[in-house]
N, C-alpha and C. Protein backbone atom coordinates (compact mmCIF):
# COMPACT_ATOMS: atom_id res chain seq x y z
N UNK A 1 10.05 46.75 -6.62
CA UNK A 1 8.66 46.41 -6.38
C UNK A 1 8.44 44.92 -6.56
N UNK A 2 9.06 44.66 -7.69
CA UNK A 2 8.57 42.84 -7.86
C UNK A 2 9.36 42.04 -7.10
N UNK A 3 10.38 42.49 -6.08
CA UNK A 3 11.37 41.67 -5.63
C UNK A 3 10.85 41.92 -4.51
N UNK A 4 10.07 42.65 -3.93
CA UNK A 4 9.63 42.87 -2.48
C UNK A 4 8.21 42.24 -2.47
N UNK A 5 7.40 41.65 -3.71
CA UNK A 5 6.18 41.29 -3.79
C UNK A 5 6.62 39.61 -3.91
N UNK A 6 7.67 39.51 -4.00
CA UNK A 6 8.29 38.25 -4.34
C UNK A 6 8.60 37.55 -2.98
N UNK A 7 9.34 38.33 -2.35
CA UNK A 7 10.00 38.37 -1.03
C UNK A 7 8.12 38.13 0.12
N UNK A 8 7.47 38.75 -0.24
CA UNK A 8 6.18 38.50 0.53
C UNK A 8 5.54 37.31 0.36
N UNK A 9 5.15 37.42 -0.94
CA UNK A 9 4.84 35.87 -1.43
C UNK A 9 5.39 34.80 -0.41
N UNK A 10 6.78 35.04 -0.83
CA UNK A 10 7.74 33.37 0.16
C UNK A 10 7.33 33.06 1.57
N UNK A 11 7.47 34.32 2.09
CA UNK A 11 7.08 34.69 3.62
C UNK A 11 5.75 33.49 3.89
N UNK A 12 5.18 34.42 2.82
CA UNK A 12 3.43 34.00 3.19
C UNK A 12 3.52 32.10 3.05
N UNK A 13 4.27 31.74 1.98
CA UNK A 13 4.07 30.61 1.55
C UNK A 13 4.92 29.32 2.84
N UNK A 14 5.79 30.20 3.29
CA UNK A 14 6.97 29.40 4.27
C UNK A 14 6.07 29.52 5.67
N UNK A 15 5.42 30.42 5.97
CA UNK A 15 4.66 30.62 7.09
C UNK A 15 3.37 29.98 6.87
N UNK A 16 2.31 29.82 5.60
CA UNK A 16 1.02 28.68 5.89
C UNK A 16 1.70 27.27 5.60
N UNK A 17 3.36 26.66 5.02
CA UNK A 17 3.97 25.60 5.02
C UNK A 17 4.04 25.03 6.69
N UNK A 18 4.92 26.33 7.31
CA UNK A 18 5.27 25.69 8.86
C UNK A 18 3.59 25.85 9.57
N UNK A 19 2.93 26.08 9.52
CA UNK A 19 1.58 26.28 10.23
C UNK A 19 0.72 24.69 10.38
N UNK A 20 0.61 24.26 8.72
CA UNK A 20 -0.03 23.19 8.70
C UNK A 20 1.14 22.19 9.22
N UNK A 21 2.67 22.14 8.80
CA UNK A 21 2.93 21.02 9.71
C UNK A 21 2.94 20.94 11.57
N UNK A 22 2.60 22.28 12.23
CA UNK A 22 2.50 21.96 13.60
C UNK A 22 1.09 21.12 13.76
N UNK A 23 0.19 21.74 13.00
CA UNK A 23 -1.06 20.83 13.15
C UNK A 23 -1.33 19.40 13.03
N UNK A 24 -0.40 18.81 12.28
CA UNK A 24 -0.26 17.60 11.60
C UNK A 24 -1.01 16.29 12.93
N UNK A 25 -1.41 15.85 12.74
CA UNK A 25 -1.49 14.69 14.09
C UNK A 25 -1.18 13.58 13.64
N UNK A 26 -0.28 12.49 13.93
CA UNK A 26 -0.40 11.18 13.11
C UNK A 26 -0.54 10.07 14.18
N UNK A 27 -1.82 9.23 13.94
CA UNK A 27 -2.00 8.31 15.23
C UNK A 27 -0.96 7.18 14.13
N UNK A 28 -0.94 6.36 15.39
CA UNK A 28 -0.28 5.31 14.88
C UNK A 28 -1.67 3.98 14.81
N UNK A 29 -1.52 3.43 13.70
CA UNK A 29 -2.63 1.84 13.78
C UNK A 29 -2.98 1.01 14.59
N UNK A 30 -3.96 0.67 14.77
CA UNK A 30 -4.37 -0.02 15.64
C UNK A 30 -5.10 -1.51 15.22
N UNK A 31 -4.19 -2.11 16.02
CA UNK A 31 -4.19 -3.21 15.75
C UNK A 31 -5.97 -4.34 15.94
N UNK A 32 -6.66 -5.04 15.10
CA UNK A 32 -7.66 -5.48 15.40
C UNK A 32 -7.41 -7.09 16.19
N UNK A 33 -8.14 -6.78 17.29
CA UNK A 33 -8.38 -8.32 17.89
C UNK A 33 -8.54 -9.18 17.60
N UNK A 34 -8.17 -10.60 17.24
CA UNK A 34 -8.87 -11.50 16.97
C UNK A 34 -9.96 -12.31 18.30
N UNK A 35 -11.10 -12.64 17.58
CA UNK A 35 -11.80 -13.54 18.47
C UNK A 35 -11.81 -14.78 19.50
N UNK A 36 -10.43 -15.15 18.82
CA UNK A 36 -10.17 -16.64 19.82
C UNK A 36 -9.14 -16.39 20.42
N UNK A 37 -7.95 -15.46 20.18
CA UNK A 37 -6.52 -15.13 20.66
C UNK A 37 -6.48 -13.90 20.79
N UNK A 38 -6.97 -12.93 20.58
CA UNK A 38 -6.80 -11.69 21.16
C UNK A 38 -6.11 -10.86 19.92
N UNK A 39 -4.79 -11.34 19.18
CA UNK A 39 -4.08 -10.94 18.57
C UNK A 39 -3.98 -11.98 17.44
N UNK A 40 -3.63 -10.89 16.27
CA UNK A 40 -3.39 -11.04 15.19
C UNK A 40 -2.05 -11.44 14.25
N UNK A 41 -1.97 -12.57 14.33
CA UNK A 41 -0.95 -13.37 13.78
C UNK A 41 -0.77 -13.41 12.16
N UNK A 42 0.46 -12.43 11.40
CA UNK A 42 0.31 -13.03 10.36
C UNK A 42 0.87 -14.51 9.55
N UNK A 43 -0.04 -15.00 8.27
CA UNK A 43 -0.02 -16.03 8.09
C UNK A 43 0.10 -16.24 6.46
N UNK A 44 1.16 -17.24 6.26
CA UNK A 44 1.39 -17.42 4.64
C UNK A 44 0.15 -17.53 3.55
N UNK A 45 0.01 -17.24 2.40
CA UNK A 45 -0.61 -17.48 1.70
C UNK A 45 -1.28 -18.61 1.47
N UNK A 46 -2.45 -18.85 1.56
CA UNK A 46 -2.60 -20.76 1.99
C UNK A 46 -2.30 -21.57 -0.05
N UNK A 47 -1.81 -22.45 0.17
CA UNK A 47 -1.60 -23.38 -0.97
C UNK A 47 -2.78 -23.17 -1.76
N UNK A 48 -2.99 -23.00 -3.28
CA UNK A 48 -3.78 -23.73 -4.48
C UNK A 48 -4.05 -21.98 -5.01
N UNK A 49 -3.56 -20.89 -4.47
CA UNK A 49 -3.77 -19.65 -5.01
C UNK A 49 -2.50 -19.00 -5.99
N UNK A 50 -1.55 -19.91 -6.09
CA UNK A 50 -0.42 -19.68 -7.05
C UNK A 50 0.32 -18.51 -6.67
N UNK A 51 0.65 -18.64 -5.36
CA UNK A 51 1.66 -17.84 -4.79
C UNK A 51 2.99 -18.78 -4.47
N UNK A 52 4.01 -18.40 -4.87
CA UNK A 52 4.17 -16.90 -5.44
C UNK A 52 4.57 -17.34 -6.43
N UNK A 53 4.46 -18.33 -7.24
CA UNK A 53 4.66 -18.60 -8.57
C UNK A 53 5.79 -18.28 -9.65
N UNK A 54 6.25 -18.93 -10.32
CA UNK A 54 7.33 -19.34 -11.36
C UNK A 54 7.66 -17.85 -11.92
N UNK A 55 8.76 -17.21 -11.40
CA UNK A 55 9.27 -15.98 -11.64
C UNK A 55 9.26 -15.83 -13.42
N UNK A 56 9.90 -16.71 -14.02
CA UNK A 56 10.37 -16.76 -15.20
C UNK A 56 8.71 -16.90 -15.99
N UNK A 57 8.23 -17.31 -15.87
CA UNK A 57 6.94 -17.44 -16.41
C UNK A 57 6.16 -16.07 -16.05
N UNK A 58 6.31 -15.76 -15.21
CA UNK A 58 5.24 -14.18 -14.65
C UNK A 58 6.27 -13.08 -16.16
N UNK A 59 7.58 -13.38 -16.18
CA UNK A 59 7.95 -12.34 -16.75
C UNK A 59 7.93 -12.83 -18.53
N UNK A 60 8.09 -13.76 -18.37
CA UNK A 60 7.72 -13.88 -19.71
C UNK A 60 6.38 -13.64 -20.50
N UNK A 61 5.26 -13.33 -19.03
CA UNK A 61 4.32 -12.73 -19.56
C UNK A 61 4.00 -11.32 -19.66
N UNK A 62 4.74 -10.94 -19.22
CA UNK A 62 4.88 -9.64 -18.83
C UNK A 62 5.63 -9.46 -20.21
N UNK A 63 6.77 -10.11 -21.02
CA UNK A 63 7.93 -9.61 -21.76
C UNK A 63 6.73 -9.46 -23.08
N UNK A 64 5.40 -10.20 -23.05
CA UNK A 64 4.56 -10.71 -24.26
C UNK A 64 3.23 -9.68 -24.47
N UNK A 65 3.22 -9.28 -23.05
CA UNK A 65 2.12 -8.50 -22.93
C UNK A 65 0.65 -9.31 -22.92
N UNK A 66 0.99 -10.60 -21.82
CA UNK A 66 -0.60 -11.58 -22.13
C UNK A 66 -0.99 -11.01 -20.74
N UNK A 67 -1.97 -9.81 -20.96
CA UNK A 67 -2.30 -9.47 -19.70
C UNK A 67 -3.61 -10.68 -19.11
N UNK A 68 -4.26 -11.39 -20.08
CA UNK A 68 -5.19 -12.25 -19.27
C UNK A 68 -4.40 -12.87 -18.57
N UNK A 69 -3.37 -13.61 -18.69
CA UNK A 69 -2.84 -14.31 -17.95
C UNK A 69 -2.44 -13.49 -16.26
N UNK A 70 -1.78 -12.33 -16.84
CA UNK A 70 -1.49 -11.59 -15.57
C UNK A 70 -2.33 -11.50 -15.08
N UNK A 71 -3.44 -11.21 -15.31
CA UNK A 71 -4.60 -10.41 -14.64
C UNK A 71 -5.54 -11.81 -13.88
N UNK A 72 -5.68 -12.79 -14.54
CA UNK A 72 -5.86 -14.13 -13.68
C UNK A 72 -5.00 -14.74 -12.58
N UNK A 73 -3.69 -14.51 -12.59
CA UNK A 73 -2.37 -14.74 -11.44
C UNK A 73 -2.94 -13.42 -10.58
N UNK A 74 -3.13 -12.39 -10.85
CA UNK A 74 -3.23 -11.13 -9.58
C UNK A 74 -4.27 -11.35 -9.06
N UNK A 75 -5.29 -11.49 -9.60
CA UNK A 75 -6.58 -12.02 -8.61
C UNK A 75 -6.84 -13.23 -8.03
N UNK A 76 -5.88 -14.47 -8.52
CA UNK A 76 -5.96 -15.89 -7.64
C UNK A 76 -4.91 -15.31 -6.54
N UNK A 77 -4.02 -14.42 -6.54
CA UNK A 77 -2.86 -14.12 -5.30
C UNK A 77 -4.05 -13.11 -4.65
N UNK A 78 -5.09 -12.54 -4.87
CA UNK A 78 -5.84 -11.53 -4.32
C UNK A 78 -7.00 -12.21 -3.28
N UNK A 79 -7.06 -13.60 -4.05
CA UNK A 79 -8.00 -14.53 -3.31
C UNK A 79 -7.42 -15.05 -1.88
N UNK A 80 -5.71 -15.08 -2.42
CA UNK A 80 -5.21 -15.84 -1.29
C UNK A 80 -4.55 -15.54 -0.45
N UNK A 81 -4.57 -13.73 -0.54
CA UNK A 81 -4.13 -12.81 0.37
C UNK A 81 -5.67 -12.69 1.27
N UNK A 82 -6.46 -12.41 0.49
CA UNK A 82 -8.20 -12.33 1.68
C UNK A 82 -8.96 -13.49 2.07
N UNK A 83 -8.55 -14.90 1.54
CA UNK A 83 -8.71 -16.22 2.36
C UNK A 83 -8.79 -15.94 3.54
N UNK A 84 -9.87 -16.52 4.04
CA UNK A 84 -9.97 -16.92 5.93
C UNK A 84 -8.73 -17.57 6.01
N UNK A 85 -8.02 -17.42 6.97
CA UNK A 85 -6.74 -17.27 7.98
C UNK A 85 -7.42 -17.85 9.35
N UNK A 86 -8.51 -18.27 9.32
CA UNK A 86 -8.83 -19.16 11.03
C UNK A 86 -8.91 -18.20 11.78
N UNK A 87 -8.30 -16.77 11.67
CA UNK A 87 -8.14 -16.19 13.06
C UNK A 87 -9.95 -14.96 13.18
């Protein structure tokens, strides 16, 4: 009895598994226009946002646990990842 309630279970579970992946749809991204060129060029981090900055120093803050410091480096690299880029 419990090996045939077991055996159903799987069934049930392997059959709503394959069900939802036929449904699956995956678009692929779409790319946004730019206004003056059409297309979207990516572009380095612009200078004075402390990218990508002195390896040995990031980890030595990291080894100290000075999260102000970290936490001031992630948001000047956050500034200078969402900087206007011209495009």
């Amino acid at each position: 009895m419990k090996k045939s309630l077991f055996a159903y279970a799987l069934v049930f579970a392997l059959t709503l598994f394959a069900s939802c992946q036929k449904n699956a749809i995956v678009e692929k991204p779409k790319a946004v226009p730019s206004a003056t060129t059409g297309v979207i060029t990516p572009t380095d981090i612009p200078a004075g946002y402390g990218y990508p900055g002195d390896r040995a120093e990031i980890q030595a803050w990291a080894d100290q646990w000075e999260i102000a410091k970290i936490t001031e480096h992630t948001w000047n690299m956050w500034a200078g990842m969402t900087a206007d880029s011209g495009q």
